[in-house]
C-alpha atoms as a PDB file:
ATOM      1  CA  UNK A   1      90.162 106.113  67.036  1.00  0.00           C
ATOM      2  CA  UNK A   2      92.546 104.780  69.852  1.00  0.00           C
ATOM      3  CA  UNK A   3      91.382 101.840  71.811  1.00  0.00           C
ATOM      4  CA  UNK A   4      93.114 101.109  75.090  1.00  0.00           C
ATOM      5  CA  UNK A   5      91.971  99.397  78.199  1.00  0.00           C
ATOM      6  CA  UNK A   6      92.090  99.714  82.273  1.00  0.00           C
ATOM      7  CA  UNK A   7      92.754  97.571  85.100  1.00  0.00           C
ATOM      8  CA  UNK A   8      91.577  98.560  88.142  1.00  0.00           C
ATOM      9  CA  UNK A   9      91.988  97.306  91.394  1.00  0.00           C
ATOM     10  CA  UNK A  10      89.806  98.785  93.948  1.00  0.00           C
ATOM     11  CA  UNK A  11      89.543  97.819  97.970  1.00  0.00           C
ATOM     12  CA  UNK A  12      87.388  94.038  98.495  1.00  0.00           C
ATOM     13  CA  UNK A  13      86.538  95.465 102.004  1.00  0.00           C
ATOM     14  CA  UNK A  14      84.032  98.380 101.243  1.00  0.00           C
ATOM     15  CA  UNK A  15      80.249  96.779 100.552  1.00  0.00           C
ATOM     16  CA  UNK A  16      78.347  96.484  97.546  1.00  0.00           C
ATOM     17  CA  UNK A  17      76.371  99.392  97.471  1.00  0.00           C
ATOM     18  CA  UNK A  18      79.892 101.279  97.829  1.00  0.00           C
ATOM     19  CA  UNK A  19      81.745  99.162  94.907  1.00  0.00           C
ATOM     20  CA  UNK A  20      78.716  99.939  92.679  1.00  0.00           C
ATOM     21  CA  UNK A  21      78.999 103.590  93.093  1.00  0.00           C
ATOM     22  CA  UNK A  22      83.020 103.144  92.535  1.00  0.00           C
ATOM     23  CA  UNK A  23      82.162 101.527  89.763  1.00  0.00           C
ATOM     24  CA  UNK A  24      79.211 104.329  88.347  1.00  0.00           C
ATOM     25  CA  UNK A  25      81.886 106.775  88.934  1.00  0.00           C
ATOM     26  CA  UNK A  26      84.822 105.013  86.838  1.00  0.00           C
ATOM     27  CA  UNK A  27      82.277 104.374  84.427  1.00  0.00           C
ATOM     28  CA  UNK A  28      81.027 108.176  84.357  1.00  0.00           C
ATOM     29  CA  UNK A  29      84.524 109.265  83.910  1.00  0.00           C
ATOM     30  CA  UNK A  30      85.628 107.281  80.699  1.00  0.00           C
ATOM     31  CA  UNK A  31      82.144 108.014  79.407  1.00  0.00           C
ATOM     32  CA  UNK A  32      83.110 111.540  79.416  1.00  0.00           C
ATOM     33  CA  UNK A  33      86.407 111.285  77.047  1.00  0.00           C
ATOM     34  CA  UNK A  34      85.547 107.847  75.217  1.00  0.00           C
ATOM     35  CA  UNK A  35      83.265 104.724  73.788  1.00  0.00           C
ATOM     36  CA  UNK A  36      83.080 101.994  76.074  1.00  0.00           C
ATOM     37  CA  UNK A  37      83.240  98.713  74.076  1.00  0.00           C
ATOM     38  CA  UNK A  38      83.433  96.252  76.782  1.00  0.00           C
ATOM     39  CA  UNK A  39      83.384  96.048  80.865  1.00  0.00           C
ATOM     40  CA  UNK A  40      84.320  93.211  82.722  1.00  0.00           C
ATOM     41  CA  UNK A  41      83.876  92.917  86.598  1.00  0.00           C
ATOM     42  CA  UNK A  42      86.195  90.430  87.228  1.00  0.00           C
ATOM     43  CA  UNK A  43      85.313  89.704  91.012  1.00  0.00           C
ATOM     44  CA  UNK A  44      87.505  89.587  94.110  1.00  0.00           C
ATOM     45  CA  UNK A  45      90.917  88.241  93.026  1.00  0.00           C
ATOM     46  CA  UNK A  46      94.307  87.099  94.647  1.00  0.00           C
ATOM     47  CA  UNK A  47      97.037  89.291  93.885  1.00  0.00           C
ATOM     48  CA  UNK A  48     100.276  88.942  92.891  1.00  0.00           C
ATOM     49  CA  UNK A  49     101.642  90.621  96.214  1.00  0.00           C
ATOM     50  CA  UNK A  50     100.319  92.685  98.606  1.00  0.00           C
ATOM     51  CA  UNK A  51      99.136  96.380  98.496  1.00  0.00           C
ATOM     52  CA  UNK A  52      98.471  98.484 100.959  1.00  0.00           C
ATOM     53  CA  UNK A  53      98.014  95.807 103.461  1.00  0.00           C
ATOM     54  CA  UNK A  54      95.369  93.665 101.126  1.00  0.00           C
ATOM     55  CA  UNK A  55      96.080  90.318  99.906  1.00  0.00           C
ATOM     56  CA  UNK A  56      93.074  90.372  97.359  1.00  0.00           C
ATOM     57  CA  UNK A  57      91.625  92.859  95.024  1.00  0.00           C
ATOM     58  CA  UNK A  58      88.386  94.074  93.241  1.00  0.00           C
ATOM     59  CA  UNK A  59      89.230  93.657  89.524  1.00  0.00           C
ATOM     60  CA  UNK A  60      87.455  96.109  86.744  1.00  0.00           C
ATOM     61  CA  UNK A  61      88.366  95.777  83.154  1.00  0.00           C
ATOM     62  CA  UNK A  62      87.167  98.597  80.408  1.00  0.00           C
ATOM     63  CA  UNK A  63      87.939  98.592  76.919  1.00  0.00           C
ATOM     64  CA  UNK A  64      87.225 102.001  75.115  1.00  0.00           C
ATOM     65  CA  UNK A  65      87.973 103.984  72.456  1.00  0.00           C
ATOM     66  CA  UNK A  66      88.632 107.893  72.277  1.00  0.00           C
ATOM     67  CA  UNK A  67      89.023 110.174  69.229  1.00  0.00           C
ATOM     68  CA  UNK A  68      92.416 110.950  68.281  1.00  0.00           C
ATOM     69  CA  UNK A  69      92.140 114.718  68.942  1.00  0.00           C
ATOM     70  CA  UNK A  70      91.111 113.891  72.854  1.00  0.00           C
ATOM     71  CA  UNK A  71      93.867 111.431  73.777  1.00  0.00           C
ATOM     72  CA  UNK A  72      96.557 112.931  75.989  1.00  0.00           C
ATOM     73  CA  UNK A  73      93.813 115.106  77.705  1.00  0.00           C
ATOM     74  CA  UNK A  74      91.531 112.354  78.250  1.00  0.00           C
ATOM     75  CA  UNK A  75      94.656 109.258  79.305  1.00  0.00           C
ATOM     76  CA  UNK A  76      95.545 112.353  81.811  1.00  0.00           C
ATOM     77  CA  UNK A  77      91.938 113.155  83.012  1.00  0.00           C
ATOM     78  CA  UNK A  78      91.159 109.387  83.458  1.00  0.00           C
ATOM     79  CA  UNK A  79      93.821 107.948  85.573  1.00  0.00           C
ATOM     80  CA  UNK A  80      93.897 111.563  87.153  1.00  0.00           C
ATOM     81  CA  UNK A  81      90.608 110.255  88.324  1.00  0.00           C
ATOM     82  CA  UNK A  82      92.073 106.962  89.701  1.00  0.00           C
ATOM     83  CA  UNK A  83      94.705 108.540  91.270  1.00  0.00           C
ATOM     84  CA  UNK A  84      92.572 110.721  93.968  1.00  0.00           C
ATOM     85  CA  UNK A  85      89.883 108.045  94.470  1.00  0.00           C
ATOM     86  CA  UNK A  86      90.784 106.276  97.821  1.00  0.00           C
ATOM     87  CA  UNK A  87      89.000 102.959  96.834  1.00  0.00           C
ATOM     88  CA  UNK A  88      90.776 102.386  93.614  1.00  0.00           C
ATOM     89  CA  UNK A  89      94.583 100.536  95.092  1.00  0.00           C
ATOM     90  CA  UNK A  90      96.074 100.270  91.816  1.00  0.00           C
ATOM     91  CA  UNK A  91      95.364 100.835  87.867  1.00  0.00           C
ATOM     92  CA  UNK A  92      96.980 100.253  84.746  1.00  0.00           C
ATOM     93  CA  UNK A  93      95.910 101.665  80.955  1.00  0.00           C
ATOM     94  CA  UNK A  94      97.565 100.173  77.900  1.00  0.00           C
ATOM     95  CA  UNK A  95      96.510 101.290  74.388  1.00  0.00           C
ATOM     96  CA  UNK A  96      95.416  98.376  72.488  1.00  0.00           C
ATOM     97  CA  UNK A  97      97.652  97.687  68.730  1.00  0.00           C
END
């Protein structure tokens, strides 16, 4: 098994009852291709500098594992995922060593 783990960064403007279907639907999506070990929400955040016109972020953190016959369709599928979901501003996944 591979373990790797996301950052996201999703919009602090949209409401709580939006961020916790954002989060179902990250959630959902990694479910579909791997474990989940852990999941962090790490709250409204500074960043570093500013995207798309926000000065603070949403952090998410997930820690999972896939199989290794799954892994460059599921990496692709996942952050496919991210990528069209307007509420998400930036993501990251590193595999864990």
């Amino acid at each position: 098994m591979n373990k790797y783990e996301s950052v996201i960064i999703i919009k602090p403007d949209i409401d709580k009852e939006e961020t916790s279907k954002v989060v179902s639907n990250i959630r959902n999506k990694i479910s579909e291709y791997a474990n989940i070990n852990k999941e962090e929400d790490l709250g409204i955040k500074k960043l570093a500098y500013e995207v798309k016109k926000y000065k603070e972020g949403h952090y998410l953190c997930y820690e999972f594992e896939i199989k290794e016959d799954k892994k460059e369709l599921a990496i692709r599928e996942i952050e496919k995922f991210y990528r069209i979901t307007d509420e998400i501003m930036k993501f990251i996944t590193v595999r864990e060593e």
